[in-house]
Protein backbone atom coordinates (compact mmCIF):
# COMPACT_ATOMS: atom_id res chain seq x y z
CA UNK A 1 62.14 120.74 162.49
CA UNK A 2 59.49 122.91 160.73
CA UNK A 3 61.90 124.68 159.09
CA UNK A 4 63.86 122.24 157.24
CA UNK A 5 61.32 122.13 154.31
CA UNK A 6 61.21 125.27 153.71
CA UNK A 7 64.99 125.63 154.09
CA UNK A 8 65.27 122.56 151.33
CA UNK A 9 62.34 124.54 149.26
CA UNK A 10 64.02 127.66 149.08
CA UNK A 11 67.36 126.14 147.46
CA UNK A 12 65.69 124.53 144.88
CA UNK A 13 63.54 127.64 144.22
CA UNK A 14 67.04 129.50 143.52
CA UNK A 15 66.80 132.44 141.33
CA UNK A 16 66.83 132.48 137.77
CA UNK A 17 69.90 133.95 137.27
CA UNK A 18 72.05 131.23 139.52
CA UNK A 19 69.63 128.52 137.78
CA UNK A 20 71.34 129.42 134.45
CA UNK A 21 74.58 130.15 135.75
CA UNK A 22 74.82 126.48 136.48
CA UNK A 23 73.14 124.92 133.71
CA UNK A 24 75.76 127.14 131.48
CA UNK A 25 78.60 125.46 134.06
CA UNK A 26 77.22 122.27 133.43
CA UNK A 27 77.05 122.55 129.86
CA UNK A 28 80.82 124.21 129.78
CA UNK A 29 81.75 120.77 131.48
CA UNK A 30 80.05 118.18 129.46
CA UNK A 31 81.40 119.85 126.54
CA UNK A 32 84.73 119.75 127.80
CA UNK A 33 84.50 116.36 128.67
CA UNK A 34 82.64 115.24 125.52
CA UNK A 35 85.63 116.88 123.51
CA UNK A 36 88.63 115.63 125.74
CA UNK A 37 87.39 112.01 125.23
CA UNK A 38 87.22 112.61 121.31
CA UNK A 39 90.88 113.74 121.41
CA UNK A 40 92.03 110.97 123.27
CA UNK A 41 90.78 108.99 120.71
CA UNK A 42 92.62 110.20 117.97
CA UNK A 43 95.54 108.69 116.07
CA UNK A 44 98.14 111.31 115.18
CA UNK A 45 98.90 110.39 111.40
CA UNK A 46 102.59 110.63 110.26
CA UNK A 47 102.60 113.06 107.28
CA UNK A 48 105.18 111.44 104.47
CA UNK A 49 106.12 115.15 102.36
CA UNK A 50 106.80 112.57 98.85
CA UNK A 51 105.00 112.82 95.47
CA UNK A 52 103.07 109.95 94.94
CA UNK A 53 103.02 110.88 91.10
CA UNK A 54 106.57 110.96 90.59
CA UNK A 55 106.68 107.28 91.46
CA UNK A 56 107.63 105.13 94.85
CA UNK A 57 107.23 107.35 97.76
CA UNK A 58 109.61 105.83 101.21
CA UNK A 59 108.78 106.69 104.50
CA UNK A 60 110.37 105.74 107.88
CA UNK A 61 108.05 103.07 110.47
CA UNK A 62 109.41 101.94 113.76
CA UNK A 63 109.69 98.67 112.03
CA UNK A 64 112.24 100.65 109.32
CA UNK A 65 112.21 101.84 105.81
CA UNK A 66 108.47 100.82 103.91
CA UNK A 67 107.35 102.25 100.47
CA UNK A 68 104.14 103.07 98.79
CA UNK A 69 103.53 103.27 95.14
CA UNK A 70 100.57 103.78 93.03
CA UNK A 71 99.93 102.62 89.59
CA UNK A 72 99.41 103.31 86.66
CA UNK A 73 100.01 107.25 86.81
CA UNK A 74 98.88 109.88 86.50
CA UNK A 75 96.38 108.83 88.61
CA UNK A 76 93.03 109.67 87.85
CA UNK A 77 89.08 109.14 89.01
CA UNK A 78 87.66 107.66 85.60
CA UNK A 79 90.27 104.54 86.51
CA UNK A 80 91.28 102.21 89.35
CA UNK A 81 94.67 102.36 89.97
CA UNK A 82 96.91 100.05 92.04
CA UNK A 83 98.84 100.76 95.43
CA UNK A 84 101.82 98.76 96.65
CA UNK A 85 103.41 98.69 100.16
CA UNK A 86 106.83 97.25 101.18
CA UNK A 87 106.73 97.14 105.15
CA UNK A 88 109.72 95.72 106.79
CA UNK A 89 108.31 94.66 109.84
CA UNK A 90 106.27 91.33 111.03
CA UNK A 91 102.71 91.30 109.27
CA UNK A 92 100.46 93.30 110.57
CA UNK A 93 96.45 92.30 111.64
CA UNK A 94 95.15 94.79 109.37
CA UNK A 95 96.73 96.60 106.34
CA UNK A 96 93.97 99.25 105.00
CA UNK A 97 93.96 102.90 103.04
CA UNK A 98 91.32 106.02 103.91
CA UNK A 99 90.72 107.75 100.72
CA UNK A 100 89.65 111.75 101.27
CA UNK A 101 88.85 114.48 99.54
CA UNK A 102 91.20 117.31 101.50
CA UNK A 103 89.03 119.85 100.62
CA UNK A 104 85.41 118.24 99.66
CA UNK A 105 83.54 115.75 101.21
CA UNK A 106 83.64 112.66 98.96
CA UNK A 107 82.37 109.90 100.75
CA UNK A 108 83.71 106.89 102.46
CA UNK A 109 86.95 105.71 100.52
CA UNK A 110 88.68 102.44 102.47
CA UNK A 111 89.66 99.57 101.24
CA UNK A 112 91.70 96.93 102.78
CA UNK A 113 95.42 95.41 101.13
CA UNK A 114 96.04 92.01 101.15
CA UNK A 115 99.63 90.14 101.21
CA UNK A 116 101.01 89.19 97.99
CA UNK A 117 104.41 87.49 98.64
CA UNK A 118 106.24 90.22 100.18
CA UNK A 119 104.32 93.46 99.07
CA UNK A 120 100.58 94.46 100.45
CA UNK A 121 98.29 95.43 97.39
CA UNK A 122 94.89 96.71 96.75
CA UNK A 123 93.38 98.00 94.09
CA UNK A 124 91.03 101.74 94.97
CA UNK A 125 89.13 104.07 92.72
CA UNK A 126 88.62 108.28 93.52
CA UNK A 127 85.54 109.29 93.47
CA UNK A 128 84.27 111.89 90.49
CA UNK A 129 84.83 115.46 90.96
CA UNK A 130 83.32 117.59 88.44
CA UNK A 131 85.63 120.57 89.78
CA UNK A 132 89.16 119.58 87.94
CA UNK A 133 92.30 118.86 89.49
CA UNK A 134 91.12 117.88 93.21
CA UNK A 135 93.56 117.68 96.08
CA UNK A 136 93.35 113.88 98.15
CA UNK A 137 94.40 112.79 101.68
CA UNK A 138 95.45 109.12 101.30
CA UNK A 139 95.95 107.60 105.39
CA UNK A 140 97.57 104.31 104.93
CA UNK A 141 96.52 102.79 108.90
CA UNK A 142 98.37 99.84 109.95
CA UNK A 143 96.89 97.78 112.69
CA UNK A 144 98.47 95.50 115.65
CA UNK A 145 97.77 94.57 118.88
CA UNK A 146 100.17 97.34 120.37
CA UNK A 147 98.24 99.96 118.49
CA UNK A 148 97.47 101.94 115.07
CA UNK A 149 100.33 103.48 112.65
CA UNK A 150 98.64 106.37 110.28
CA UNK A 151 101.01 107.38 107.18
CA UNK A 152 99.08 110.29 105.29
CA UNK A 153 100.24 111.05 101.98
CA UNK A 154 98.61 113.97 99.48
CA UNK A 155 98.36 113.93 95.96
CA UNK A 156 96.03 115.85 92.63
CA UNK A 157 94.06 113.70 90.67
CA UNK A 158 92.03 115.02 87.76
């Protein structure tokens, strides 16, 4: 019975090298875990390839054909503009747009539509970029129950 403590002392007084080979371990799997659960958190977003600035762009939902259109064009980040949606399907909870920058940070850009006899509206702004022509990610999220629908659509603004 003597023994046992020093048995017990002499694994915790492992040597350096296995002490940091399993703090690295350790680390290896908290990051993988930390990055697994951000992953499976994610909403896939359904790219739409349409030009917004041409005029209505139509997509395809599981609820059937919608449409977005934003007005008045060219758009541009001195002026609101408006954005229209046609969405065949029942009314969903939420109905809301995630304005980005694709390439610069430009703060947060969301602002929620509301239901105006059969179309979903809102009104948004871009914020200034002293650069020119900038390059936007526009993620039009629809909310139910069941889950989140992501349509992202691109378009240059001056």
């Amino acid at each position: 019975m003597d023994r046992w403590p020093d048995q017990e002392y002499r694994i915790i007084k492992a040597s350096p090298k296995l002490k940091t080979l399993l703090a690295l371990l350790l680390l290896v799997g908290a990051l993988g875990v930390a990055l697994w659960l951000q992953q499976a958190g994610d909403i896939k977003a359904n790219v739409v390839d349409c030009d917004l600035l041409s005029g209505p762009c139509e997509f395809e939902t599981p609820a059937g054909r919608a449409s977005l259109e934003l007005s008045p064009l060219p758009i541009s980040s001195a002026a609101p503009f408006q954005l229209s949606v046609s969405y065949p399907g029942d009314a969903p909870d939420v109905f809301w747009i995630d304005l980005q920058g694709k390439v610069m940070y430009m703060g947060v850009n969301q602002v929620n539509l509301v239901r105006r006899g059969p179309l979903w509206q809102a009104e948004a702004n871009l914020g200034i970029c002293t650069t020119g022509t900038m390059r936007w990610v526009l993620n039009l999220i629809l909310e139910q129950n069941d889950g989140q629908e992501v349509y992202q659509f691109e378009f240059d603004a001056r």
